[in-house]
PDB file of N, CA and C in Angstrom:
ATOM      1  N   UNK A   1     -89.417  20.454 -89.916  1.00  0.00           N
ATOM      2  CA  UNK A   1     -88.247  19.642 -89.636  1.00  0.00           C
ATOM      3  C   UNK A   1     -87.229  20.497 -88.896  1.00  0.00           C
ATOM      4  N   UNK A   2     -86.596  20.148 -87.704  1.00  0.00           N
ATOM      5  CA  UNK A   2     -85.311  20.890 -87.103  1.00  0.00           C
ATOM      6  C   UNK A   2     -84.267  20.150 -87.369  1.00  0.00           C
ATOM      7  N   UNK A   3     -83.189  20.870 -87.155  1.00  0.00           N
ATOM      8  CA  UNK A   3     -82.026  20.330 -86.987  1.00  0.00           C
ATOM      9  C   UNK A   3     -81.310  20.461 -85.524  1.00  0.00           C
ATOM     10  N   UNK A   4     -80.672  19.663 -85.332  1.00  0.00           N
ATOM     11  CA  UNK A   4     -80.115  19.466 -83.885  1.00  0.00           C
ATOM     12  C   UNK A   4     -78.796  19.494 -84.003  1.00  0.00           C
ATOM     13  N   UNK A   5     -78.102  19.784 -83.398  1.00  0.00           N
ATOM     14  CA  UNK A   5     -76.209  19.447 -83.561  1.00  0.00           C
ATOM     15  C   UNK A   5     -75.371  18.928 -82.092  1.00  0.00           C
ATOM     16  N   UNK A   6     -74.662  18.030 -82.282  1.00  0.00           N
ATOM     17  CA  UNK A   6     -73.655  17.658 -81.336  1.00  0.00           C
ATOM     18  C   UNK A   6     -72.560  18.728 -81.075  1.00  0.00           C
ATOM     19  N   UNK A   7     -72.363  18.554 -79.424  1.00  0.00           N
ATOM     20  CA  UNK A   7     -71.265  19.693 -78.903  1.00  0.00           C
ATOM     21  C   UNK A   7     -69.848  19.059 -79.813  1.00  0.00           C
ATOM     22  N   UNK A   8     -69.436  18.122 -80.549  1.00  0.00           N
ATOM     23  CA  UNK A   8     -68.542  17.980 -81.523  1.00  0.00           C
ATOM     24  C   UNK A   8     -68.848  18.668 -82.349  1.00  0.00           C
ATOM     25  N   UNK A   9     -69.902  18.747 -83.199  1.00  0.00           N
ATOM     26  CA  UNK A   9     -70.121  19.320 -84.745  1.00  0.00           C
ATOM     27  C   UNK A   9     -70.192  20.981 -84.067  1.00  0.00           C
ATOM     28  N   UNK A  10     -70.350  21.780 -82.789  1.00  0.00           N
ATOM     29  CA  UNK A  10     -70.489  22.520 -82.610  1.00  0.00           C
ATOM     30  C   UNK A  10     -68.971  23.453 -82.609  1.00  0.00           C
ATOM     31  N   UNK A  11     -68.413  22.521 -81.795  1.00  0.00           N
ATOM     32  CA  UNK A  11     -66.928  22.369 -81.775  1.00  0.00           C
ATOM     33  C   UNK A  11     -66.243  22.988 -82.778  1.00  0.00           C
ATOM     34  N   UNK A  12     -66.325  22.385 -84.548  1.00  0.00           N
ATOM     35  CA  UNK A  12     -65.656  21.934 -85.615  1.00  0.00           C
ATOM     36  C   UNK A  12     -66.185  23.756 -86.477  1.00  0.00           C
ATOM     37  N   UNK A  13     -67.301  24.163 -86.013  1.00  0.00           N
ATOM     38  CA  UNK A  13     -67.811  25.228 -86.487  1.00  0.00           C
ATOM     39  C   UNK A  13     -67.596  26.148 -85.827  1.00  0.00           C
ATOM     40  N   UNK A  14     -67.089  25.936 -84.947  1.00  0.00           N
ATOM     41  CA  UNK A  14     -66.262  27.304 -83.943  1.00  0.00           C
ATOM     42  C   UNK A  14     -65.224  27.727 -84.487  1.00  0.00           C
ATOM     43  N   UNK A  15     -64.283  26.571 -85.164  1.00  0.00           N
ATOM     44  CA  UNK A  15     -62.775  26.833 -85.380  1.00  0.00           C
ATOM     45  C   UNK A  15     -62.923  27.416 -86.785  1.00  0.00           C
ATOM     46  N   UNK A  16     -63.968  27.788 -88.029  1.00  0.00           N
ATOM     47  CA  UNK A  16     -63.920  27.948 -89.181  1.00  0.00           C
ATOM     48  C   UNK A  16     -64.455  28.892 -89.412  1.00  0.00           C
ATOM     49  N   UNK A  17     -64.275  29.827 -90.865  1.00  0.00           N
ATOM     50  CA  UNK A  17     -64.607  31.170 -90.825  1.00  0.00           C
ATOM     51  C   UNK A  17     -65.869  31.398 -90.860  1.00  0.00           C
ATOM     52  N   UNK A  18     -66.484  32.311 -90.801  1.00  0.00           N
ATOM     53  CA  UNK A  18     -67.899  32.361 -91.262  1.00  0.00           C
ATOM     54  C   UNK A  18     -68.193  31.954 -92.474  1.00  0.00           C
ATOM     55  N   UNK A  19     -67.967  32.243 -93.811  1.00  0.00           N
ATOM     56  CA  UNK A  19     -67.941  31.812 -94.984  1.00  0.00           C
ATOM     57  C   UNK A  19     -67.937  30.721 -94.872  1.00  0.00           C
ATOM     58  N   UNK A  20     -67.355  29.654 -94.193  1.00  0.00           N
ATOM     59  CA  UNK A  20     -67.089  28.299 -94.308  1.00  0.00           C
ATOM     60  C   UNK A  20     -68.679  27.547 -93.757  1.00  0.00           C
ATOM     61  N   UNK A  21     -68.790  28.043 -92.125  1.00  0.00           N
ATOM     62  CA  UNK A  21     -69.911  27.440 -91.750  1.00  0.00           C
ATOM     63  C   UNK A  21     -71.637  28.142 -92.393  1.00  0.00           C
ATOM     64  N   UNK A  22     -71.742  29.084 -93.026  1.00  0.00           N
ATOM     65  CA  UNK A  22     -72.476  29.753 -94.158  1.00  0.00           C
ATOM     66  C   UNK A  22     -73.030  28.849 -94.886  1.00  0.00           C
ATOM     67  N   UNK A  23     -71.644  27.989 -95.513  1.00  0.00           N
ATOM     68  CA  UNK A  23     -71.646  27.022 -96.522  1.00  0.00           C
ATOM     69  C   UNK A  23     -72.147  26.020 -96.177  1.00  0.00           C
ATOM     70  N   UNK A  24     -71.715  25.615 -94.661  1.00  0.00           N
ATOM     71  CA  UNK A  24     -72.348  24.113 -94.157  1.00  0.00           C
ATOM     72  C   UNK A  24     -73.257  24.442 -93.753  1.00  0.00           C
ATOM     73  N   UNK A  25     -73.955  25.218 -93.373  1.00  0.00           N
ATOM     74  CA  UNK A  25     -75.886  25.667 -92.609  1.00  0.00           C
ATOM     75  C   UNK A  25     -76.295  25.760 -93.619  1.00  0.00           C
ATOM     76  N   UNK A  26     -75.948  26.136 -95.128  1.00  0.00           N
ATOM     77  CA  UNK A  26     -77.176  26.271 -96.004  1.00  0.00           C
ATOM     78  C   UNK A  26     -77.153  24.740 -96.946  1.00  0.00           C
ATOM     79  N   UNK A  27     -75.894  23.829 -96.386  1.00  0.00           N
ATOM     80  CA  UNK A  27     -76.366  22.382 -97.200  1.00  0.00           C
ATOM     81  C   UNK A  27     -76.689  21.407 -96.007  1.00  0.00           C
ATOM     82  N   UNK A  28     -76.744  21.866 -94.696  1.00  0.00           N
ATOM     83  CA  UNK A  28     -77.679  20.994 -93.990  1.00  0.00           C
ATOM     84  C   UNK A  28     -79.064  21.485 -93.931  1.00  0.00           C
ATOM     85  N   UNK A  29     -79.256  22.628 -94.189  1.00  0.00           N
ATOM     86  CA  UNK A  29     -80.359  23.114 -94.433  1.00  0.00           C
ATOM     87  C   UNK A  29     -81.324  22.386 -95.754  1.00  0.00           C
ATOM     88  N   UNK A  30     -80.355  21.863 -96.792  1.00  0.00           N
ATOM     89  CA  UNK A  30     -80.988  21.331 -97.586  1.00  0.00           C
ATOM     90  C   UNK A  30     -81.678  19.880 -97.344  1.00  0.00           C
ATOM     91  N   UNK A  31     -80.903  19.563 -96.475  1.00  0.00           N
ATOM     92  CA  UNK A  31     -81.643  17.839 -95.914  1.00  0.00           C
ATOM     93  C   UNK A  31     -83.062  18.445 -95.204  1.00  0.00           C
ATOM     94  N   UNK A  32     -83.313  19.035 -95.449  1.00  0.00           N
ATOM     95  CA  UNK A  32     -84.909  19.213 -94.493  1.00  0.00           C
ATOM     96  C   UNK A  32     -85.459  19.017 -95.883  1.00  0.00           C
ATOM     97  N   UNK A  33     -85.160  19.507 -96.982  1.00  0.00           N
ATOM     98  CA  UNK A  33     -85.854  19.466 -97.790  1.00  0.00           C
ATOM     99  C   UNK A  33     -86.278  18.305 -98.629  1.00  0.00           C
ATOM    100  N   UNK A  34     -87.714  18.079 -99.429  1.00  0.00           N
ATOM    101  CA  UNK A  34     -87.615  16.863 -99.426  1.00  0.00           C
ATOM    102  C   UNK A  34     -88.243  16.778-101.455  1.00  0.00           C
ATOM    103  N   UNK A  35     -87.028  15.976-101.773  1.00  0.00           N
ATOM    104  CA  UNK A  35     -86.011  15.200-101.679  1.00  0.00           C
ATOM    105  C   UNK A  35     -84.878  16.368-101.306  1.00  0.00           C
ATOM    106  N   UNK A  36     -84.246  15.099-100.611  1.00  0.00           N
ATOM    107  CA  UNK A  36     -82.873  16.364-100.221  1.00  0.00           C
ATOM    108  C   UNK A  36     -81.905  16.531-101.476  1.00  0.00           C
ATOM    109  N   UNK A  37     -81.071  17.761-100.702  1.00  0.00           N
ATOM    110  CA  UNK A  37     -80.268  18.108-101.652  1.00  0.00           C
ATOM    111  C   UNK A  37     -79.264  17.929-101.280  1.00  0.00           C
ATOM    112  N   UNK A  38     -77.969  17.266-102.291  1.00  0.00           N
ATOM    113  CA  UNK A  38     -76.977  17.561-102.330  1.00  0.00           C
ATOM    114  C   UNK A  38     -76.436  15.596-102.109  1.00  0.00           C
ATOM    115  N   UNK A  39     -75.022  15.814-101.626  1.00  0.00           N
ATOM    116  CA  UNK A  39     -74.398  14.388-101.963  1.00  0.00           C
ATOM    117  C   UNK A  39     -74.368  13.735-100.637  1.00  0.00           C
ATOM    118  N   UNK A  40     -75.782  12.812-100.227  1.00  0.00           N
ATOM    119  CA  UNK A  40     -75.885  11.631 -99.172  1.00  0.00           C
ATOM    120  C   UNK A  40     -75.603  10.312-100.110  1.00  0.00           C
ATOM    121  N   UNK A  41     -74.703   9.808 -98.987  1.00  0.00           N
ATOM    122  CA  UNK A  41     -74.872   8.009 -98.796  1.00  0.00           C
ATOM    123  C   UNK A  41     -74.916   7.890 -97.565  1.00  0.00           C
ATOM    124  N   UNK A  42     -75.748   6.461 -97.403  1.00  0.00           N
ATOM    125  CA  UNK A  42     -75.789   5.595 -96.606  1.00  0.00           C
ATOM    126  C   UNK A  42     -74.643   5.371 -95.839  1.00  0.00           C
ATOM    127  N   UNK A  43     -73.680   5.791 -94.320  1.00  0.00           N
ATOM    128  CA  UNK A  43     -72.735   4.418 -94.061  1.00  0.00           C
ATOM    129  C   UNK A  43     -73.270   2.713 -93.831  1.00  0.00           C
ATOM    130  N   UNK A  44     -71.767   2.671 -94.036  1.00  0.00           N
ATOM    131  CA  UNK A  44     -71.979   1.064 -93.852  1.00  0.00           C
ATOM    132  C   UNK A  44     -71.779   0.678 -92.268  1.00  0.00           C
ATOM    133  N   UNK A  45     -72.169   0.121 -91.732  1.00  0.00           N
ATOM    134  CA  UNK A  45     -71.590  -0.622 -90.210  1.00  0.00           C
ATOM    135  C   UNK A  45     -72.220  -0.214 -89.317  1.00  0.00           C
ATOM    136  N   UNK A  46     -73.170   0.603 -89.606  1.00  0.00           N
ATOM    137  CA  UNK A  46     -73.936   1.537 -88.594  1.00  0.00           C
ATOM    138  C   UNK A  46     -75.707   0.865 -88.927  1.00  0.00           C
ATOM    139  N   UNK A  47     -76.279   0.376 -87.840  1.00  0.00           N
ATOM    140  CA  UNK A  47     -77.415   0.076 -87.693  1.00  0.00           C
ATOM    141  C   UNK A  47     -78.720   1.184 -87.357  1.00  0.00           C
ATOM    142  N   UNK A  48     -78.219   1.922 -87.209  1.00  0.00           N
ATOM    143  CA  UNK A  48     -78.815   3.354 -86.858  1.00  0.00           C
ATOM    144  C   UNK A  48     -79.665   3.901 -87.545  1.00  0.00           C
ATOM    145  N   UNK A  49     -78.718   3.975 -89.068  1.00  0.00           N
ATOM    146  CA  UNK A  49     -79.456   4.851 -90.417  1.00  0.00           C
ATOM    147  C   UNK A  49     -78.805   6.172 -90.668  1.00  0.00           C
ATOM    148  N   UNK A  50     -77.116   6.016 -89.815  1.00  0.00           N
ATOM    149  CA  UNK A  50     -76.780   6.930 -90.510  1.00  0.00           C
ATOM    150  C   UNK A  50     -76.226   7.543 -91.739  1.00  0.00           C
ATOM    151  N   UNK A  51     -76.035   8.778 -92.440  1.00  0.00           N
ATOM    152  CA  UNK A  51     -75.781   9.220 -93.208  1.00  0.00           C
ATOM    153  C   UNK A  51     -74.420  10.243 -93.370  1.00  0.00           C
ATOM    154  N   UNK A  52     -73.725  10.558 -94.591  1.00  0.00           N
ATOM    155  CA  UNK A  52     -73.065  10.921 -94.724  1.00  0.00           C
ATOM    156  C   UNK A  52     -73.180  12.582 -95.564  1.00  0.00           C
ATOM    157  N   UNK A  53     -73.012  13.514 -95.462  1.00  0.00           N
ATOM    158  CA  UNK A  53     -73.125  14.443 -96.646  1.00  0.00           C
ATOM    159  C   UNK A  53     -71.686  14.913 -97.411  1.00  0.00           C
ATOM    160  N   UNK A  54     -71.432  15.261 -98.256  1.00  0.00           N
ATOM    161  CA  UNK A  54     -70.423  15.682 -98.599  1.00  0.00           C
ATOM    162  C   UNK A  54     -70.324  17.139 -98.862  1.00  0.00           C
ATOM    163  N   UNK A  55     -69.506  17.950 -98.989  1.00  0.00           N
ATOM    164  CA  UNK A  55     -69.122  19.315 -99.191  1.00  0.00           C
ATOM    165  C   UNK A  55     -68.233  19.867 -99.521  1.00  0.00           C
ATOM    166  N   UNK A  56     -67.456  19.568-100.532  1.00  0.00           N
ATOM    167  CA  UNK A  56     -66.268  19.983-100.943  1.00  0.00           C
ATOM    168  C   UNK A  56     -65.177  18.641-100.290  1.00  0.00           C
ATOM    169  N   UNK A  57     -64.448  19.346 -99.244  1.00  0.00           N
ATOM    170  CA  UNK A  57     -63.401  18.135 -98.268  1.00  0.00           C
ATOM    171  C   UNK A  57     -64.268  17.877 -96.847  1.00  0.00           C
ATOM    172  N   UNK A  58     -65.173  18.296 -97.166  1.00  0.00           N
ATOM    173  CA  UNK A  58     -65.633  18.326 -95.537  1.00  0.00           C
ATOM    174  C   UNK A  58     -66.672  17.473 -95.440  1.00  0.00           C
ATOM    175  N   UNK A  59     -66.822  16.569 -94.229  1.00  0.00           N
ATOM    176  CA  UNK A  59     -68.238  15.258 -94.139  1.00  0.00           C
ATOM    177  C   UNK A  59     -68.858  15.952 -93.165  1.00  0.00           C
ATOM    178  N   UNK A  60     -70.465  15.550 -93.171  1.00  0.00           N
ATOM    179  CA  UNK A  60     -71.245  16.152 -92.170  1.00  0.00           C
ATOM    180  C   UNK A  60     -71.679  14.513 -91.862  1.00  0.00           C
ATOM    181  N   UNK A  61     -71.729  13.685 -90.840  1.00  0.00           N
ATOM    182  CA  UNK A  61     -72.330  12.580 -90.365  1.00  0.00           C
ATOM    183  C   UNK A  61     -73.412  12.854 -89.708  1.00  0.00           C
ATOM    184  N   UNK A  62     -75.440  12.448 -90.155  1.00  0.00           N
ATOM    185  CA  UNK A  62     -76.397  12.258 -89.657  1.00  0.00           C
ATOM    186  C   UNK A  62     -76.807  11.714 -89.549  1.00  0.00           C
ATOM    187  N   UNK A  63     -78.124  11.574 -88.763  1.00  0.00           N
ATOM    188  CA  UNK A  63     -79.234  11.003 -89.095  1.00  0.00           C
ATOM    189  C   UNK A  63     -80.170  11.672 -88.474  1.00  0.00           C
ATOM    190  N   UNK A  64     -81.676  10.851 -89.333  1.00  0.00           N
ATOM    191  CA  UNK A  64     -82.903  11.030 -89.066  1.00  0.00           C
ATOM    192  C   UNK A  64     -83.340  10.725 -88.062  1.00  0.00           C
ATOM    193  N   UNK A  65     -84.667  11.161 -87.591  1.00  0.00           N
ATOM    194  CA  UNK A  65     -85.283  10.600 -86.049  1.00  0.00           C
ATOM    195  C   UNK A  65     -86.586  11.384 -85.943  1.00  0.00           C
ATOM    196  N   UNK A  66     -87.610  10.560 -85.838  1.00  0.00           N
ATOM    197  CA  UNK A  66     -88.859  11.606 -85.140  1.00  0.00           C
ATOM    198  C   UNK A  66     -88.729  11.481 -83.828  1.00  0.00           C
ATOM    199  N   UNK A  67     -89.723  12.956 -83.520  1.00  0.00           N
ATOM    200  CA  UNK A  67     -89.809  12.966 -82.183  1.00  0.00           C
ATOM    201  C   UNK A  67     -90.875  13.934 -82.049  1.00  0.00           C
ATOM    202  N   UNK A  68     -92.133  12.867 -81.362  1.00  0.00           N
ATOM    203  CA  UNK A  68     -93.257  13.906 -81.348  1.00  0.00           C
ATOM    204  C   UNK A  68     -93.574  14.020 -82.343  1.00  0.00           C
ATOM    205  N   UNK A  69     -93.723  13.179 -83.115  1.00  0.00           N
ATOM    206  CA  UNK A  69     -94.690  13.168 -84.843  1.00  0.00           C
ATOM    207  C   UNK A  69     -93.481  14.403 -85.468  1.00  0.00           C
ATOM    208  N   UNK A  70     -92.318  14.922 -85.028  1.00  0.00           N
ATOM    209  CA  UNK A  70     -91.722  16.141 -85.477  1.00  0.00           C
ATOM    210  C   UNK A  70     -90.476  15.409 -86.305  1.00  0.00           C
ATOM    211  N   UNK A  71     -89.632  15.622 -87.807  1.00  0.00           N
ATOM    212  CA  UNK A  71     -88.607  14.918 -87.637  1.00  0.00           C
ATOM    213  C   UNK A  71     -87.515  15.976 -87.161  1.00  0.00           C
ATOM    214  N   UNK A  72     -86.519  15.089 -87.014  1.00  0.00           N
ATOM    215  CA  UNK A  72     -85.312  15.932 -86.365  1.00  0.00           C
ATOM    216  C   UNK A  72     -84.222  15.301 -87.272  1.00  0.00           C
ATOM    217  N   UNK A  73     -82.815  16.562 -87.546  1.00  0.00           N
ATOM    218  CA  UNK A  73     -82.078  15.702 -88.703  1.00  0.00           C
ATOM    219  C   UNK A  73     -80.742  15.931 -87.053  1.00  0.00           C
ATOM    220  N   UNK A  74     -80.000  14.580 -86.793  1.00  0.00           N
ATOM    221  CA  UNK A  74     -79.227  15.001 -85.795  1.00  0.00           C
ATOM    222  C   UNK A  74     -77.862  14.980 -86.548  1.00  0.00           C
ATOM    223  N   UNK A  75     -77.451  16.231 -86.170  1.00  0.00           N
ATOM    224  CA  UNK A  75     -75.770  16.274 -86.809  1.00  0.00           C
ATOM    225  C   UNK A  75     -74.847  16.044 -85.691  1.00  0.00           C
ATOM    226  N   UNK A  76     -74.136  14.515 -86.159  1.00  0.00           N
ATOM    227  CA  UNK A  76     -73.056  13.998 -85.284  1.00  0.00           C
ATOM    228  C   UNK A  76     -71.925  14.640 -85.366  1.00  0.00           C
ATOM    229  N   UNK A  77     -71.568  14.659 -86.071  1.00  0.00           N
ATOM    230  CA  UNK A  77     -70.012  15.040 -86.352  1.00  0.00           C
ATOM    231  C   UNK A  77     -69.810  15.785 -87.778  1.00  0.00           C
ATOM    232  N   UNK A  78     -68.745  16.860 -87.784  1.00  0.00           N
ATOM    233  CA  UNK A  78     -68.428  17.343 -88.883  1.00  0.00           C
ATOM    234  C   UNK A  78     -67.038  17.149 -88.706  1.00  0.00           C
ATOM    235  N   UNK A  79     -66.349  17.428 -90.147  1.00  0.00           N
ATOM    236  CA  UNK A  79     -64.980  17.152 -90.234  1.00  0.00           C
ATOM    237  C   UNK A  79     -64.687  16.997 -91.455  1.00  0.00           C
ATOM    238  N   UNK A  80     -63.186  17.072 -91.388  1.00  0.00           N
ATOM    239  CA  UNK A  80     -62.435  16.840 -92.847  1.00  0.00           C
ATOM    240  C   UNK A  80     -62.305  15.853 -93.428  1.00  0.00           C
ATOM    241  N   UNK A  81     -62.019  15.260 -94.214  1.00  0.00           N
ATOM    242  CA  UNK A  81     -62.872  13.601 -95.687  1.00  0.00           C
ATOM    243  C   UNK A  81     -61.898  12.585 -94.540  1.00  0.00           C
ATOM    244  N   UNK A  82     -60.262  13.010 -94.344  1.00  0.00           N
ATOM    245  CA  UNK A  82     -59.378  12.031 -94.188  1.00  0.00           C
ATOM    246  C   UNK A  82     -59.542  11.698 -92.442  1.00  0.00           C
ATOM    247  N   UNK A  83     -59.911  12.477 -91.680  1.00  0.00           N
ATOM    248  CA  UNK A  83     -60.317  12.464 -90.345  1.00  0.00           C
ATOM    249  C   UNK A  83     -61.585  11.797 -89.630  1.00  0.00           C
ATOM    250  N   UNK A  84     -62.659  12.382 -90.690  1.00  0.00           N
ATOM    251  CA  UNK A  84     -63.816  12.149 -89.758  1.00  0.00           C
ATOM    252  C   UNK A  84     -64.215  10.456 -89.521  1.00  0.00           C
ATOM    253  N   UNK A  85     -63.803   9.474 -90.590  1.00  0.00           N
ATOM    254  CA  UNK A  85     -64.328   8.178 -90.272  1.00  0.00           C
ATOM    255  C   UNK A  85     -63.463   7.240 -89.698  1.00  0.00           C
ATOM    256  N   UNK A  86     -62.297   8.075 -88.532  1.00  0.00           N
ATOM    257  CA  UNK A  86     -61.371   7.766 -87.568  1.00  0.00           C
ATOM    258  C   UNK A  86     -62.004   7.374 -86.537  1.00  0.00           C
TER     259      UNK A  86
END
């Protein structure tokens, strides 16, 4: 399984310390795993299948996708709880 990231979520991990993004690579790291780990829901309004993770104050917005019999987890957006579903 890979993970992929948006030049936003790339963005959001530029501006934070190492310790911080440490924290978020080793719990997106956990969605490869199966069953995943850690705190997903479903959003609502989105036909897609995307997902939400949680991390303390911080949301990671994904989803799933094969490609090439391969899956891929794509990370849309990261951000803070009160921001990101702006």
């Amino acid at each position: 399984m890979k993970v992929k990231y948006s030049k936003d979520a790339l963005k959001f991990l530029a501006k934070l310390d190492g310790k911080s993004v440490t924290r978020i690579r080793n719990a997106v790291s956990g969605l490869t795993e199966n069953p995943q780990v850690g705190d997903v829901t479903a959003l609502q309004g989105y036909s897609d299948g995307r997902k939400r993770l949680r991390i303390g104050s911080w949301r990671i917005i994904f989803k799933k996708d094969a490609e090439n019999a391969v899956e891929i987890i794509y990370v849309i957006d990261i951000g803070n709880r009160g921001d990101i579903y702006k």
